[in-house]
C-alpha atoms as a PDB file:
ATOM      1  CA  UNK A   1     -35.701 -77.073 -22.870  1.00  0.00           C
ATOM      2  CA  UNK A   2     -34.657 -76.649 -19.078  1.00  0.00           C
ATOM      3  CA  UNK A   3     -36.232 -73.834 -16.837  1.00  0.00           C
ATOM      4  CA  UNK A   4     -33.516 -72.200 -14.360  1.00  0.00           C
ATOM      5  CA  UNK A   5     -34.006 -70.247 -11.506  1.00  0.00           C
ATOM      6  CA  UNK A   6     -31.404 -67.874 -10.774  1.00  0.00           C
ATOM      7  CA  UNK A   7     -31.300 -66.589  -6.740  1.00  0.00           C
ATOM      8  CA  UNK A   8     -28.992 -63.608  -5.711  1.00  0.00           C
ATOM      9  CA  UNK A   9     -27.582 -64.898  -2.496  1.00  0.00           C
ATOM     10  CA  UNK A  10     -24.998 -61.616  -2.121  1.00  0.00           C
ATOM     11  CA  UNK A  11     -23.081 -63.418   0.611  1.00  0.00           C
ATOM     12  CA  UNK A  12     -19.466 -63.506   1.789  1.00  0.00           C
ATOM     13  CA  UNK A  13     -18.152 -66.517   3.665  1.00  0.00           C
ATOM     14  CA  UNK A  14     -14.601 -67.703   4.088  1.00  0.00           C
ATOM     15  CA  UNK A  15     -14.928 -71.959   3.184  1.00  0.00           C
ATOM     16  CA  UNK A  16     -12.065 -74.190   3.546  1.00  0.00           C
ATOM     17  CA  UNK A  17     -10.379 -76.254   0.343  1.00  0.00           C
ATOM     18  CA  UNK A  18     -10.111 -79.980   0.951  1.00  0.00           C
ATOM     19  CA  UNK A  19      -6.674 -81.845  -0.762  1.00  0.00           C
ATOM     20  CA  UNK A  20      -8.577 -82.458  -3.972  1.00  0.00           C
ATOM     21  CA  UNK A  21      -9.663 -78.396  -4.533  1.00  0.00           C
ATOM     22  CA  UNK A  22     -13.080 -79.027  -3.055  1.00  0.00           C
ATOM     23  CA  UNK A  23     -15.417 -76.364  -1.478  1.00  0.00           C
ATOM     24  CA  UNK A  24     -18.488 -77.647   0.946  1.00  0.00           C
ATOM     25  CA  UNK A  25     -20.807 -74.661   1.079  1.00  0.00           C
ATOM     26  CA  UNK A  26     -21.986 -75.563   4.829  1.00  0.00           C
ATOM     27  CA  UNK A  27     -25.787 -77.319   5.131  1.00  0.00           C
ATOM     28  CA  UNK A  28     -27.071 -73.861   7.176  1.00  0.00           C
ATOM     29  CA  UNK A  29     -26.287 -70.995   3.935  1.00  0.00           C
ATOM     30  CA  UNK A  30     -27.511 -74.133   1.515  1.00  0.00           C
ATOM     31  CA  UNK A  31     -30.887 -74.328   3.622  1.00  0.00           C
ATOM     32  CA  UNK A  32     -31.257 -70.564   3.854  1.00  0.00           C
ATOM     33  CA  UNK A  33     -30.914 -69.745   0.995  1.00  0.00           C
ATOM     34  CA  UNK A  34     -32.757 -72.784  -0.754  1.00  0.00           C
ATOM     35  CA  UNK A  35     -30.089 -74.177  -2.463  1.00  0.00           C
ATOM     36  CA  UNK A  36     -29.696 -77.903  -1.587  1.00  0.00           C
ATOM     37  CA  UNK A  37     -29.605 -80.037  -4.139  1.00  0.00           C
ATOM     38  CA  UNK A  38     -32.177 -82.567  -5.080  1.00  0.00           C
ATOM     39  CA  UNK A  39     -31.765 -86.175  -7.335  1.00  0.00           C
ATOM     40  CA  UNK A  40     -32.154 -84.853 -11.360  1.00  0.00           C
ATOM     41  CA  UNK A  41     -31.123 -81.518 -10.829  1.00  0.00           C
ATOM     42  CA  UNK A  42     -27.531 -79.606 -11.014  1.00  0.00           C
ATOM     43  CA  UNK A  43     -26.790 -76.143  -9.248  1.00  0.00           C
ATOM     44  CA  UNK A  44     -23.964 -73.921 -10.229  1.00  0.00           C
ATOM     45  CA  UNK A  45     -22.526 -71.811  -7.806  1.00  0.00           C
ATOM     46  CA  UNK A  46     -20.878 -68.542  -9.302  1.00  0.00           C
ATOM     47  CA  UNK A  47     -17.747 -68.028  -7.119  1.00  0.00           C
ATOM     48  CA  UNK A  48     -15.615 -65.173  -6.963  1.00  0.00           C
ATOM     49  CA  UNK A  49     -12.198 -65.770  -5.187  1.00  0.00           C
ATOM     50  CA  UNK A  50     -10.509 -62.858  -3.436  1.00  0.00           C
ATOM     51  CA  UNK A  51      -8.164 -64.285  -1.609  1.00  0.00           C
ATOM     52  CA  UNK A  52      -6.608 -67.754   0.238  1.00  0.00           C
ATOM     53  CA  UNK A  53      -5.118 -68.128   3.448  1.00  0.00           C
ATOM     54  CA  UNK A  54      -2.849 -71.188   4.168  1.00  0.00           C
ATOM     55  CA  UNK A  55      -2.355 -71.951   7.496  1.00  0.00           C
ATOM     56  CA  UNK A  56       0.812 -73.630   8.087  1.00  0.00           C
ATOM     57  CA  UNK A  57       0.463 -77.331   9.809  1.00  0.00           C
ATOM     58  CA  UNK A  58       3.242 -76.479  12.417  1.00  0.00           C
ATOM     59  CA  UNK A  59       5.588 -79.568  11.176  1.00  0.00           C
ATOM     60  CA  UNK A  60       8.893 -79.967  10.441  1.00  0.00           C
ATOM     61  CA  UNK A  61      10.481 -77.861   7.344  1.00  0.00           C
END
């Protein structure tokens, strides 16, 4: 049986989405709030999404 810790972070942060749907939760919030992760160990990230801004690329239509 696994032990979890569970750590109320209460934060709100606008990330950027890469191509693929990936989110990079920036090194500085993962250090503060002691969330980097280490070899043998997984960390879920509950995410609530209120919104998404696209930015146009300013090319041709």
């Amino acid at each position: 049986m696994s032990m979890a810790e569970k750590i109320e972070i209460g934060r709100q942060q606008p990330l950027e989405m890469d191509s693929r749907g990936r989110v990079t939760i920036p090194a500085n919030i993962r250090e503060k709030h002691k969330i980097q992760p280490e070899e043998g160990k997984e960390i879920w990230v509950e995410v609530e999404l209120k919104w998404a801004e696209i930015e146009d690329d300013g090319g041709d239509s």
